[in-house]
C-alpha atoms as a PDB file:
ATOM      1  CA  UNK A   1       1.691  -7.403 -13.675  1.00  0.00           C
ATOM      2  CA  UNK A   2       3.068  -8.885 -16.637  1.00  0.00           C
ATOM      3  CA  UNK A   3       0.987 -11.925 -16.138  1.00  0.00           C
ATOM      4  CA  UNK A   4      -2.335  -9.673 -16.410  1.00  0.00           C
ATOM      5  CA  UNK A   5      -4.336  -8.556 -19.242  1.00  0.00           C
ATOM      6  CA  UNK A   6      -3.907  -5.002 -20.394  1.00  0.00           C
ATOM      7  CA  UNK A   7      -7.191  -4.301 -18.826  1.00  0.00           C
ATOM      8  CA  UNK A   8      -6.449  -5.726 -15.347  1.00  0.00           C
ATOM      9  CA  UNK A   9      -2.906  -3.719 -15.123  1.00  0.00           C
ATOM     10  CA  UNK A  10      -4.682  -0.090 -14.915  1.00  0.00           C
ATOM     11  CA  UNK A  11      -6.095  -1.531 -11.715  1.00  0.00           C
ATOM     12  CA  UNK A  12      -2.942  -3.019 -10.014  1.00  0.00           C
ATOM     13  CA  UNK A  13      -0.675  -0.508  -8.092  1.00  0.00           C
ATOM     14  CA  UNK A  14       2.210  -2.147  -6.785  1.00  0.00           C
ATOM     15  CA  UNK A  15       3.698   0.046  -3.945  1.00  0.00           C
ATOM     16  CA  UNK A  16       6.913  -0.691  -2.175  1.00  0.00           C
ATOM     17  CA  UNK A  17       6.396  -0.661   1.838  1.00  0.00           C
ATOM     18  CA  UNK A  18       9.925  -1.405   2.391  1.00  0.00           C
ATOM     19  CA  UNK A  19       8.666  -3.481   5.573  1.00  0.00           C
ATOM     20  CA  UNK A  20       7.180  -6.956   5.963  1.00  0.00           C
ATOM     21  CA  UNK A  21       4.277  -8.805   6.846  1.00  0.00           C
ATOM     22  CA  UNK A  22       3.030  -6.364   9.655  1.00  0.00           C
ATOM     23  CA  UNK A  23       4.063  -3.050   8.360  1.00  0.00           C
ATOM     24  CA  UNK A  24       2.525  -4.587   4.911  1.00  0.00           C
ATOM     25  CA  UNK A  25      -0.711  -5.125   6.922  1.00  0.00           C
ATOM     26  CA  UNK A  26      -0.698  -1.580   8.969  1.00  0.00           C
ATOM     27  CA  UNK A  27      -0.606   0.173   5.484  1.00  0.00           C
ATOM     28  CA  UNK A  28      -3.132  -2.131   3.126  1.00  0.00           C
ATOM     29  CA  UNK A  29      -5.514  -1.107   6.778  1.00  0.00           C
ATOM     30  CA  UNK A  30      -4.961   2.486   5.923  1.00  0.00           C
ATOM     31  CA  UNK A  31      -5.011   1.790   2.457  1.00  0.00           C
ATOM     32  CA  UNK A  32      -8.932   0.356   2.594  1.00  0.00           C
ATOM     33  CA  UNK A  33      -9.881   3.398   5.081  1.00  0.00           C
ATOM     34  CA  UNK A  34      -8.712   5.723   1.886  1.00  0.00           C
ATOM     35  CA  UNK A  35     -10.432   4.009  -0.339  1.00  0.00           C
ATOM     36  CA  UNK A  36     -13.850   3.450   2.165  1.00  0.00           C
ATOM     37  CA  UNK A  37     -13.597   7.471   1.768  1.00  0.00           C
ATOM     38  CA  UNK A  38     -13.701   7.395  -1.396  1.00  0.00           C
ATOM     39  CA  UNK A  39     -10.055   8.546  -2.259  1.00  0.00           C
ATOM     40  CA  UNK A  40      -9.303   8.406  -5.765  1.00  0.00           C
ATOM     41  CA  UNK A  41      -5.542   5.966  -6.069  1.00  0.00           C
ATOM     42  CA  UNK A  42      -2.877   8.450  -6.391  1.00  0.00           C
ATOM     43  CA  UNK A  43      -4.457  10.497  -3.136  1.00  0.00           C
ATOM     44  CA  UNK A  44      -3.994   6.664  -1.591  1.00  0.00           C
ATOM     45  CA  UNK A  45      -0.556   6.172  -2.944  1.00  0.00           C
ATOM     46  CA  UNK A  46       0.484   9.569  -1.572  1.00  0.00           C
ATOM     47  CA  UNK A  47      -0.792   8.900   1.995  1.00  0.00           C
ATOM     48  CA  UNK A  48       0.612   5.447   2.091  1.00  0.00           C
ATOM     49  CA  UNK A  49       4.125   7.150   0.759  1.00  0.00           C
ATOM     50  CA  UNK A  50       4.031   9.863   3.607  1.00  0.00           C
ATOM     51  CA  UNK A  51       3.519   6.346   6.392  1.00  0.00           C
ATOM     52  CA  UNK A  52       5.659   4.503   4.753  1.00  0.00           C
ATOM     53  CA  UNK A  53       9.255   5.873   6.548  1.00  0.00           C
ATOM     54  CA  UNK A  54       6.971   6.126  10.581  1.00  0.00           C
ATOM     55  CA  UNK A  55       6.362   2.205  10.120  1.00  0.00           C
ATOM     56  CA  UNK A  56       9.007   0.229  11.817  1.00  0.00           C
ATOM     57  CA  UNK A  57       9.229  -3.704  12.651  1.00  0.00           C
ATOM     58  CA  UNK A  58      11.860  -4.473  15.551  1.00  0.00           C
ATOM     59  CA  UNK A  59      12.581  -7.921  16.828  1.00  0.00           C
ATOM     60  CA  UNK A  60      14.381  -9.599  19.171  1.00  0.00           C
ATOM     61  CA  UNK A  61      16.122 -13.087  19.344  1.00  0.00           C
END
C-alpha cells in the first residue's frame, strides 16, 4: 500500500487468509460472488473473516 497514491489505498483491502495459494483462491472466489451481489467491502471482509478458520490445506509427502 505504501507504494500507492492516497487515492488508490481507500480501494486496497489487504486481508490475511492465513492459508496459501488454494485457500487464497477459495476465498478471492467467494470474495467476487460478494461483490457480484453487490456487497458493500466491510460486509465482504466479514464473510471472508467468518471462512477464513473452515479453510484448510493438507499435504502429503
Amino acid at each position: 500500500k505504501d507504494l500507492l497514491e492516497p487515492e488508490q489505498k481507500e480501494r486496497i483491502f489487504v486481508v490475511d487468509t492465513l492459508n496459501v495459494t488454494c485457500g487464497e483462491a477459495l476465498l478471492v472466489l467467494k470474495a467476487i460472488d460478494l461483490i457480484n451481489e453487490g456487497e458493500e467491502v466491510e460486509e465482504i471482509i466479514k464473510e471472508l473473516g467468518k471462512l477464513i478458520p473452515r479453510v484448510r490445506l493438507y499435504g502429503m509427502l
